[in-house]
Protein backbone atom coordinates (compact mmCIF):
# COMPACT_ATOMS: atom_id res chain seq x y z
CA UNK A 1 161.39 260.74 175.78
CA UNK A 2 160.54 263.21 173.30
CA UNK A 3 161.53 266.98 173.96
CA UNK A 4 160.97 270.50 172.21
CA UNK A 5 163.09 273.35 172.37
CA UNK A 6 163.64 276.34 171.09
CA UNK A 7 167.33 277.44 169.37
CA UNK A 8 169.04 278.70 170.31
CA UNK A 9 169.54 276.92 173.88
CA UNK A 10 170.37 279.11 176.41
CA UNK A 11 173.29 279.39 179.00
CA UNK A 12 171.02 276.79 181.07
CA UNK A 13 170.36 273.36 181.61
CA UNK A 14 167.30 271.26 182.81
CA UNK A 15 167.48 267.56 184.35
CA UNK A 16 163.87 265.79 184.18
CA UNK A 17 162.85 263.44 186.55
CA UNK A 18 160.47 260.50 186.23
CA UNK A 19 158.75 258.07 188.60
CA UNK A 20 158.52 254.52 187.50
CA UNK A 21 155.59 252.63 189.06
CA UNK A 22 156.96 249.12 187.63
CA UNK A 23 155.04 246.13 187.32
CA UNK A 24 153.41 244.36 190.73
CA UNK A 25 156.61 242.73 190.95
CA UNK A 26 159.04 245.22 190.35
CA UNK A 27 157.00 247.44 192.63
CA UNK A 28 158.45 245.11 196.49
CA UNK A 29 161.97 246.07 194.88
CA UNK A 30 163.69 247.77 197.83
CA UNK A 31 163.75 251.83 196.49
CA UNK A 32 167.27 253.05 195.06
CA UNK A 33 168.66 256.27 194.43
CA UNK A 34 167.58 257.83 191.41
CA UNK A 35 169.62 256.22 188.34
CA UNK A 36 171.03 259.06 185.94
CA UNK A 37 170.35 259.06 182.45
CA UNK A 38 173.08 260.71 180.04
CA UNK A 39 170.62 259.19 177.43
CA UNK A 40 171.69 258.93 173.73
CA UNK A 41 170.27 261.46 171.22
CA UNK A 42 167.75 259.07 168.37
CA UNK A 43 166.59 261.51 166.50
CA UNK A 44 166.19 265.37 165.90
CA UNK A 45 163.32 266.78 163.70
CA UNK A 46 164.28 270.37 162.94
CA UNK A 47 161.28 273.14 162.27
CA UNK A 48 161.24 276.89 162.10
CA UNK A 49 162.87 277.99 165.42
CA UNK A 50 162.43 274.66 166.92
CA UNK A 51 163.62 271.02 166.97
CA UNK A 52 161.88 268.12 168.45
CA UNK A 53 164.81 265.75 169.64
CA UNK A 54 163.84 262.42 171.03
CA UNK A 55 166.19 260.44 173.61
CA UNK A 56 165.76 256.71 174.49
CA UNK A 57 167.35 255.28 177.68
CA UNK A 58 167.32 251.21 178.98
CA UNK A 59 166.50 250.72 182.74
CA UNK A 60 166.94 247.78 185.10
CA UNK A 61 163.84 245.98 186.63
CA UNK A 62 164.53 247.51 190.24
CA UNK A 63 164.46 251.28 188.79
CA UNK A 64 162.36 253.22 190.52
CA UNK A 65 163.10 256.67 189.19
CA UNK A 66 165.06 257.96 185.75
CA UNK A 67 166.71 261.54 185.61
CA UNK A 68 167.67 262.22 182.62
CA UNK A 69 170.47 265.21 182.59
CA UNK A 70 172.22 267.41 180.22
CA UNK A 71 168.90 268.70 178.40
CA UNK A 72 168.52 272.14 176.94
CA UNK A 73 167.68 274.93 179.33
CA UNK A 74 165.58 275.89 176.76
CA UNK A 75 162.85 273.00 176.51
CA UNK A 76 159.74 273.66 176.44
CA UNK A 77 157.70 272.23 179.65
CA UNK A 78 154.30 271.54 178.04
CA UNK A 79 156.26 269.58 174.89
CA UNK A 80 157.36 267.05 176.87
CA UNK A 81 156.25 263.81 176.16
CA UNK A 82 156.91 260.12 178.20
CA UNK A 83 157.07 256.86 176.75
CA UNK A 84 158.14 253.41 178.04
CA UNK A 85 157.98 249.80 176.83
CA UNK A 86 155.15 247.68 177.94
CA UNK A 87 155.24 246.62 181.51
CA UNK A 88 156.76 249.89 182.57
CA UNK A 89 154.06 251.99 184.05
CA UNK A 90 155.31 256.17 184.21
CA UNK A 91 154.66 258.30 187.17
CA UNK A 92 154.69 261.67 187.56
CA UNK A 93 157.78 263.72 186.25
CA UNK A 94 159.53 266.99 186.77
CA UNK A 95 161.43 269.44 185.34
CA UNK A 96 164.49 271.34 187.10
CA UNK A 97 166.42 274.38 185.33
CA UNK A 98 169.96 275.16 186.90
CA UNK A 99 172.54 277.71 185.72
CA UNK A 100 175.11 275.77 183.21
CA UNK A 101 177.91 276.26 185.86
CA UNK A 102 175.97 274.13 188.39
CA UNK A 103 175.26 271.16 186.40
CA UNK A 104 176.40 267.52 186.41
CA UNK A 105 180.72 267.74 185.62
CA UNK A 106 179.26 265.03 182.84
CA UNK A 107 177.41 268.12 181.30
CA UNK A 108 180.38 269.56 181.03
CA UNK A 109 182.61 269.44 177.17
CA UNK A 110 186.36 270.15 176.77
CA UNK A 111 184.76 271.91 173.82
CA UNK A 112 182.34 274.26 175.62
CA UNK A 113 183.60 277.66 174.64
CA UNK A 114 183.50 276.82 171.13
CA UNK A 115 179.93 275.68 172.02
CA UNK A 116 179.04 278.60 173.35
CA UNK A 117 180.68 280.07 170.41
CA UNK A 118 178.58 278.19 167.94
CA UNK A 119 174.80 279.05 170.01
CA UNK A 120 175.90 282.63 169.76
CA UNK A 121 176.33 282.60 165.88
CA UNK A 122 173.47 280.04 165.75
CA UNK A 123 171.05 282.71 167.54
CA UNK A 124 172.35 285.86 165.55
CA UNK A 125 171.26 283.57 162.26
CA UNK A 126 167.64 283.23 163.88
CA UNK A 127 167.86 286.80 164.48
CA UNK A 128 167.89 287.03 160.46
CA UNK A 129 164.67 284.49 160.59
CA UNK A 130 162.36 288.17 161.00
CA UNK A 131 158.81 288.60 162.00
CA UNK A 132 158.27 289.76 158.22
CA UNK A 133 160.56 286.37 156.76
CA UNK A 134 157.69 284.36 159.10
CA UNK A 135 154.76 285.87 158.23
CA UNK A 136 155.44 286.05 154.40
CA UNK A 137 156.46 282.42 154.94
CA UNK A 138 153.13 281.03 156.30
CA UNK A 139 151.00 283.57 153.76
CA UNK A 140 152.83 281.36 150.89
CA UNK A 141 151.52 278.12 152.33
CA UNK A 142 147.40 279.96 152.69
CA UNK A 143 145.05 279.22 149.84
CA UNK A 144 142.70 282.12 150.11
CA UNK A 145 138.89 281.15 148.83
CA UNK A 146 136.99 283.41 146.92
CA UNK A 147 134.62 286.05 147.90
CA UNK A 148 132.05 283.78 146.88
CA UNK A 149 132.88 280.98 148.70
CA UNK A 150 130.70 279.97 151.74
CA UNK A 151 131.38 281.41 154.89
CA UNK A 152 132.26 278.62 157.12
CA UNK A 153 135.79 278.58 155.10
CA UNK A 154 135.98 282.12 154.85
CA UNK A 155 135.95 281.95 158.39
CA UNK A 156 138.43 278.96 158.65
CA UNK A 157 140.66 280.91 156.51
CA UNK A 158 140.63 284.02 158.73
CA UNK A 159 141.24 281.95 162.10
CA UNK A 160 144.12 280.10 160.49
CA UNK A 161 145.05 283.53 158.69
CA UNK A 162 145.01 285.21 162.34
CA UNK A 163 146.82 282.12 164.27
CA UNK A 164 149.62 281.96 162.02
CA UNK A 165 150.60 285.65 161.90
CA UNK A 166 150.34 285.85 166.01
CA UNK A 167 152.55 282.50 165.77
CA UNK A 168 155.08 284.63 163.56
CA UNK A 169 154.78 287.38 165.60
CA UNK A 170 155.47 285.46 168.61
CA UNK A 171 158.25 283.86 167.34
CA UNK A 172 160.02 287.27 166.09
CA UNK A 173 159.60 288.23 169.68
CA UNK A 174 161.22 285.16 171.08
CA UNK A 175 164.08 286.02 168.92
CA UNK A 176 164.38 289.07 170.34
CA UNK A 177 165.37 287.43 173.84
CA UNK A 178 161.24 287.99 174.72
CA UNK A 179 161.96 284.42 175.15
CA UNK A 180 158.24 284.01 177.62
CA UNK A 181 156.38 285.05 174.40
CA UNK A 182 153.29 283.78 173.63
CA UNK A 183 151.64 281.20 171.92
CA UNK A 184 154.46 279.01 171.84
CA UNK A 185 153.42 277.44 168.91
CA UNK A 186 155.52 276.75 165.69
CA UNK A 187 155.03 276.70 161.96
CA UNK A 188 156.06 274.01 160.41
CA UNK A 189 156.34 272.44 157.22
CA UNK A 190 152.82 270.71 155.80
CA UNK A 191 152.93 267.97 153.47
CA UNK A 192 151.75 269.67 150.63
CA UNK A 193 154.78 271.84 150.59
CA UNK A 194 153.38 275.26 152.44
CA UNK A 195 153.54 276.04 155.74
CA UNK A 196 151.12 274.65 158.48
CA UNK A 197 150.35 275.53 162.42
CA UNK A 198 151.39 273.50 164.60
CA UNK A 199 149.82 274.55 167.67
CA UNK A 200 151.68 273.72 171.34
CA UNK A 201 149.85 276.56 172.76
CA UNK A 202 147.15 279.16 172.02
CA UNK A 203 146.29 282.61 172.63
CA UNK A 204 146.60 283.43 176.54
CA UNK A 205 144.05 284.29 178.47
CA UNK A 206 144.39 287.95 180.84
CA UNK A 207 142.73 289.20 183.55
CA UNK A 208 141.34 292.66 182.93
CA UNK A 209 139.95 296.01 184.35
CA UNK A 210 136.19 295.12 182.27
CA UNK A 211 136.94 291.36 182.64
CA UNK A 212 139.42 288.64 181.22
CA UNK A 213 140.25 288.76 177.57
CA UNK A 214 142.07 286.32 175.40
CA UNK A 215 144.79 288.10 173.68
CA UNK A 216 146.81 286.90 170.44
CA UNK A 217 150.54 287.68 171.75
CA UNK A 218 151.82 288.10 174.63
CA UNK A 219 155.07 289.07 176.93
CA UNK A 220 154.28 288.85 180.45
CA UNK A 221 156.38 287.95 183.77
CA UNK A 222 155.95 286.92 187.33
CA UNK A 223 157.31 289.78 188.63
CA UNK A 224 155.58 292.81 186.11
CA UNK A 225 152.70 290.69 184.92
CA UNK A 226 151.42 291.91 181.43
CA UNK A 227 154.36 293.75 179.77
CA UNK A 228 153.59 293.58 175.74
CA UNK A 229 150.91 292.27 173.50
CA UNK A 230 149.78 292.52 170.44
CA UNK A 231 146.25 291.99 168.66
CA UNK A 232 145.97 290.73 165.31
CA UNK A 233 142.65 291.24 163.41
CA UNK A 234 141.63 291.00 160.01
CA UNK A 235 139.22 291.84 156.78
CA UNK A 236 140.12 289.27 154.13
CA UNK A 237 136.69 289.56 152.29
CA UNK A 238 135.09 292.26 150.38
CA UNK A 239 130.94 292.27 151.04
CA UNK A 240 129.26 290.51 148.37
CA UNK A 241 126.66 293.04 148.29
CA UNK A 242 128.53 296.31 148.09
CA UNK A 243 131.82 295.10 146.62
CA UNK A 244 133.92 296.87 149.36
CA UNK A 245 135.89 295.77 152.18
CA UNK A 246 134.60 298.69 155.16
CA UNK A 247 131.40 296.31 156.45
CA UNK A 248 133.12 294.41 159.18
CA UNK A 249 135.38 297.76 159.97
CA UNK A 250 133.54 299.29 162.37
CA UNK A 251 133.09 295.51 164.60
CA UNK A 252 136.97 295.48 164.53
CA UNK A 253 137.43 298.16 165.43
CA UNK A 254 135.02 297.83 168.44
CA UNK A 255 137.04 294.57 169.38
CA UNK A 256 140.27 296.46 169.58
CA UNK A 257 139.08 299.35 171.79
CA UNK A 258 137.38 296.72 174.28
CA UNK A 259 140.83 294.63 174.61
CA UNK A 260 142.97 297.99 175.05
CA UNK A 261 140.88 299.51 177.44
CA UNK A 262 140.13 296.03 179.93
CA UNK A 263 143.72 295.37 179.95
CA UNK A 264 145.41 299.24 180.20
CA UNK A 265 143.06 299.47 183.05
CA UNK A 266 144.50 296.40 185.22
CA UNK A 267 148.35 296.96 183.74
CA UNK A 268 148.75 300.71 182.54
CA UNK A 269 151.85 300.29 181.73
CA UNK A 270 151.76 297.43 179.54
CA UNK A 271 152.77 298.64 176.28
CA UNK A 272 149.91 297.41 173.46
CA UNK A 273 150.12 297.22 169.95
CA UNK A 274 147.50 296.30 167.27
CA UNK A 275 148.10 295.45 163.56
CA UNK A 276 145.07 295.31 161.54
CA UNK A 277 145.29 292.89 158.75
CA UNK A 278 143.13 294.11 155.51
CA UNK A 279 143.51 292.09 152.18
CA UNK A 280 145.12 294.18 149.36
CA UNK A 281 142.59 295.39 147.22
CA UNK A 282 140.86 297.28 150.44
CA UNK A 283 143.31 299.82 149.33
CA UNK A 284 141.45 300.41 145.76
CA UNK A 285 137.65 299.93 146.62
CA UNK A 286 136.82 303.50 147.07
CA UNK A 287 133.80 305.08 144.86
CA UNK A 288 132.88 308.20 144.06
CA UNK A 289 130.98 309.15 147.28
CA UNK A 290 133.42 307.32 149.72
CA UNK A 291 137.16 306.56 150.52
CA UNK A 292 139.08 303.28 150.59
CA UNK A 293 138.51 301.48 153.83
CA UNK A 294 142.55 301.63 153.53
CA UNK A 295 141.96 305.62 154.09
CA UNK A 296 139.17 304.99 156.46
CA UNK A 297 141.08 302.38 158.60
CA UNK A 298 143.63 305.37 159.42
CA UNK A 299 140.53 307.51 159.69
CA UNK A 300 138.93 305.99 161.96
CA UNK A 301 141.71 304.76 164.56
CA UNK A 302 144.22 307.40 164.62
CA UNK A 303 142.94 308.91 168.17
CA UNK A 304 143.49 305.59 169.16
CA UNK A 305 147.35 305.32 168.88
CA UNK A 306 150.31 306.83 170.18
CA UNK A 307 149.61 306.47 174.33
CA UNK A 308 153.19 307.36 175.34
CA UNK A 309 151.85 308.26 179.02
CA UNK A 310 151.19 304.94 181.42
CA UNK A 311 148.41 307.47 182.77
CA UNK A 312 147.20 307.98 179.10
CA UNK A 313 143.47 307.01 177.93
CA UNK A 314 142.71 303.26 178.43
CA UNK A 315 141.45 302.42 174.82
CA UNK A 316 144.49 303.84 172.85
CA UNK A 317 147.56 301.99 172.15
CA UNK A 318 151.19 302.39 172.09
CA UNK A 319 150.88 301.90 168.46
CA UNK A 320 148.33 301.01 165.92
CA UNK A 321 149.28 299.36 162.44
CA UNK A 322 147.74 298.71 159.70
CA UNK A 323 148.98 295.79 156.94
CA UNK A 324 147.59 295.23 153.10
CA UNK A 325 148.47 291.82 152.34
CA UNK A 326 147.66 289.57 149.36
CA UNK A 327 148.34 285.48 150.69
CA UNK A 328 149.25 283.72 147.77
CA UNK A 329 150.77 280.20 147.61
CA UNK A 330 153.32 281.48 144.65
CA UNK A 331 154.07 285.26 145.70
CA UNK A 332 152.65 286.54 149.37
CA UNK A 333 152.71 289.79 150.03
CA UNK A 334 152.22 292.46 152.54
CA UNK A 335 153.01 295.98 153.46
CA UNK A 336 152.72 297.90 156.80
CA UNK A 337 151.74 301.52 157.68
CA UNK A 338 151.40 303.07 160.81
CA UNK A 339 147.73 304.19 161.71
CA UNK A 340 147.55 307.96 160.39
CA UNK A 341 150.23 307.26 157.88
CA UNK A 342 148.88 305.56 154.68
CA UNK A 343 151.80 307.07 152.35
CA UNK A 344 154.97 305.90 154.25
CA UNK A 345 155.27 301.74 154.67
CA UNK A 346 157.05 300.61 157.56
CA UNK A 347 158.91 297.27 158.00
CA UNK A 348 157.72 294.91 160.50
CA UNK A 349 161.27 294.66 162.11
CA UNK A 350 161.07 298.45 162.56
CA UNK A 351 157.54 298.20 163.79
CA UNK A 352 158.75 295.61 166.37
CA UNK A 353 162.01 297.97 167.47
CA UNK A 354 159.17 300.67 168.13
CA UNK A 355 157.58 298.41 170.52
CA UNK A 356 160.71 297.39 172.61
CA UNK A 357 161.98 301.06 173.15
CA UNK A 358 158.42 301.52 174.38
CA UNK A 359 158.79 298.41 177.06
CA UNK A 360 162.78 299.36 178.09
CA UNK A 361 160.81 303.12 178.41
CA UNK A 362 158.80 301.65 180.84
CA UNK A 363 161.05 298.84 182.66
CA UNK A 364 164.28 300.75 182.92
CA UNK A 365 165.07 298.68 186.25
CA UNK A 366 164.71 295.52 184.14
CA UNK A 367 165.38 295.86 180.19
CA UNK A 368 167.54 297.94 177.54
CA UNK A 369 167.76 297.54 173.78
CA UNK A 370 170.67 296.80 172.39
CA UNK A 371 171.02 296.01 168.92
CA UNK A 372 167.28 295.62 168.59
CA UNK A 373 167.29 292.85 170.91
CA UNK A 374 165.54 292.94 174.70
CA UNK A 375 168.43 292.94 177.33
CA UNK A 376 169.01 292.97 181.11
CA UNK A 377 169.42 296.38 182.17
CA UNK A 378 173.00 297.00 182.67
């Protein structure tokens, strides 16, 4: 059995069950209880604020279902993944979460506090693994093709360009205790030595007030539904005709308005943020009869940010960013600004703080923010 978790795990822990079919033979066995598995660790692959850990356990012919215990209450359910030796055919499987105090006495170690000691260090160190640390981490492993380059990998590039930052994103989230954030997908190291996506999840799909939209990232509950997200869009590409960045500016910006406005209208008090990804030298292709689209970007979206009233217009946001960036597989780069601010950079850490007073603002029966990090309310 192969599982995927994220670190650090949390004060949980999840038993998985699995029905064996068996062979034709095995199958007029009379039915036992379910035999426990305390299976054996075989090996751990370790990426950016996850680790794959496989486990391998040995059964008896008459087994007729396997629970393994003792896994992380942090697992990821759609990672799992089943395999048996031939002749051993798999049911269907489960997978239980119960409070670390319930669990198995084998669960237990005379060395638990120390544990516990150890996962609270371990997640403070994440906590150091920023949104900004992520992003600037996947930019180094993004070979950026030139303007004149055809467009089905200009496009390429600005999917994977988009996926990875909302993967980064998404992960500086989770490590804020937004722990449902989504995609929950992870970058990992590629063979050529850069970073790579490794998707094991995708954008999610919301209902909205104008119809469903898929949005990049995502914090949403059973109880509140739609809580945070945050669209990512970019301009990597000046036009080959005029030399300037500002041609696709006025489509993106028509994209953003449409997502803020279907989903404000079916959760007003989600809090939504936008960061609007333009390649460096957007920032120096003003002429003499027109400004940078850096300038015009602010221009033309700052009556579109700062909705600090759930009863506020539809199509703003809670906050509107905008981020030069330069990918580069030697020296990435990137600065924020928020929209109607193009002198004063912001860091992305502060940018995300922003957005989590915003969401305790609005959930005060549910969340605080202490220490920059999404609690309980108290």
């Amino acid at each position: 059995m192969v599982q995927r978790s994220a670190l650090p795990a949390l004060s949980a822990l999840a038993a998985a069950c699995f029905l064996l079919a068996g062979t034709p033979v095995q199958a007029q066995a009379q039915a036992q209880e379910a035999t426990i598995a305390r299976a054996p660790i075989a090996r751990v692959t370790l990426y950016a604020g996850v680790a794959s850990v496989e486990r391998t356990a040995r059964i008896t012919a008459a087994t007729r279902q396997l629970v393994f215990e003792c896994l992380p209450g942090s697992i990821d359910p759609q990672s799992l993944q089943v395999s048996a030796d031939a002749g051993v055919r798999l049911g269907d499987y489960k997978l239980q979460s119960q409070p670390r105090e319930l669990a198995s006495k084998a669960c237990a170690s005379p060395l638990e506090q120390q544990i516990r000691t150890l996962e609270d260090q371990l997640a403070a160190l994440e906590a150091d693994e920023s949104a900004a640390k992520l992003v600037g981490d996947y930019l180094q492993g993004l070979a950026k093709p030139g303007d004149d380059a055809k467009q089905s990998e200009k496009k390429r590039y600005s999917e994977e360009m988009s996926e990875g930052v909302a993967a980064a994103f998404a992960q500086g989230l989770r490590n804020r205790n937004l722990r449902e954030t989504m995609p929950a997908a992870a970058l990992v190291p590629a063979k050529a030595g850069g970073k790579a996506l490794q998707k094991r999840g995708s954008e999610r799909r919301m209902s909205g007030g104008l119809g469903a939209k898929n949005v990049d990232v995502t914090f949403s509950t059973g109880e509140s539904g739609l809580i945070l997200s945050i669209s990512v869009k970019t301009i990597n590409f000046a036009d080959q005709k005029t030399g300037n960045y500002q041609k696709n500016l006025t489509n993106r910006r028509g994209d953003t308005l449409f997502e803020s406005t279907t989903l404000h209208r079916r959760f007003p008090y989600a809090v939504m943020a936008g960061f609007m990804f333009l390649d460096r030298r957007a920032a120096a292709d003003q002429t003499a009869k027109r400004k940078s689209t850096f300038a015009n970007t602010h221009t033309r979206l700052r009556t579109f940010t700062g909705r600090d009233d759930p009863a506020g217009r539809p199509e703003q946001y809670e906050r509107l960013y905008v981020v030069l960036v330069e990918a580069s597989v030697s020296t990435p780069w990137f600065e924020a600004y928020r929209i109607g601010d193009p002198k004063t950079p912001i860091s992305l850490e502060d940018a995300f703080g922003e957005l989590l007073e915003i969401v305790a603002e609005r959930n005060p029966d549910f969340y605080e923010v202490v220490d920059g990090k999404l609690e309980k309310a108290t």
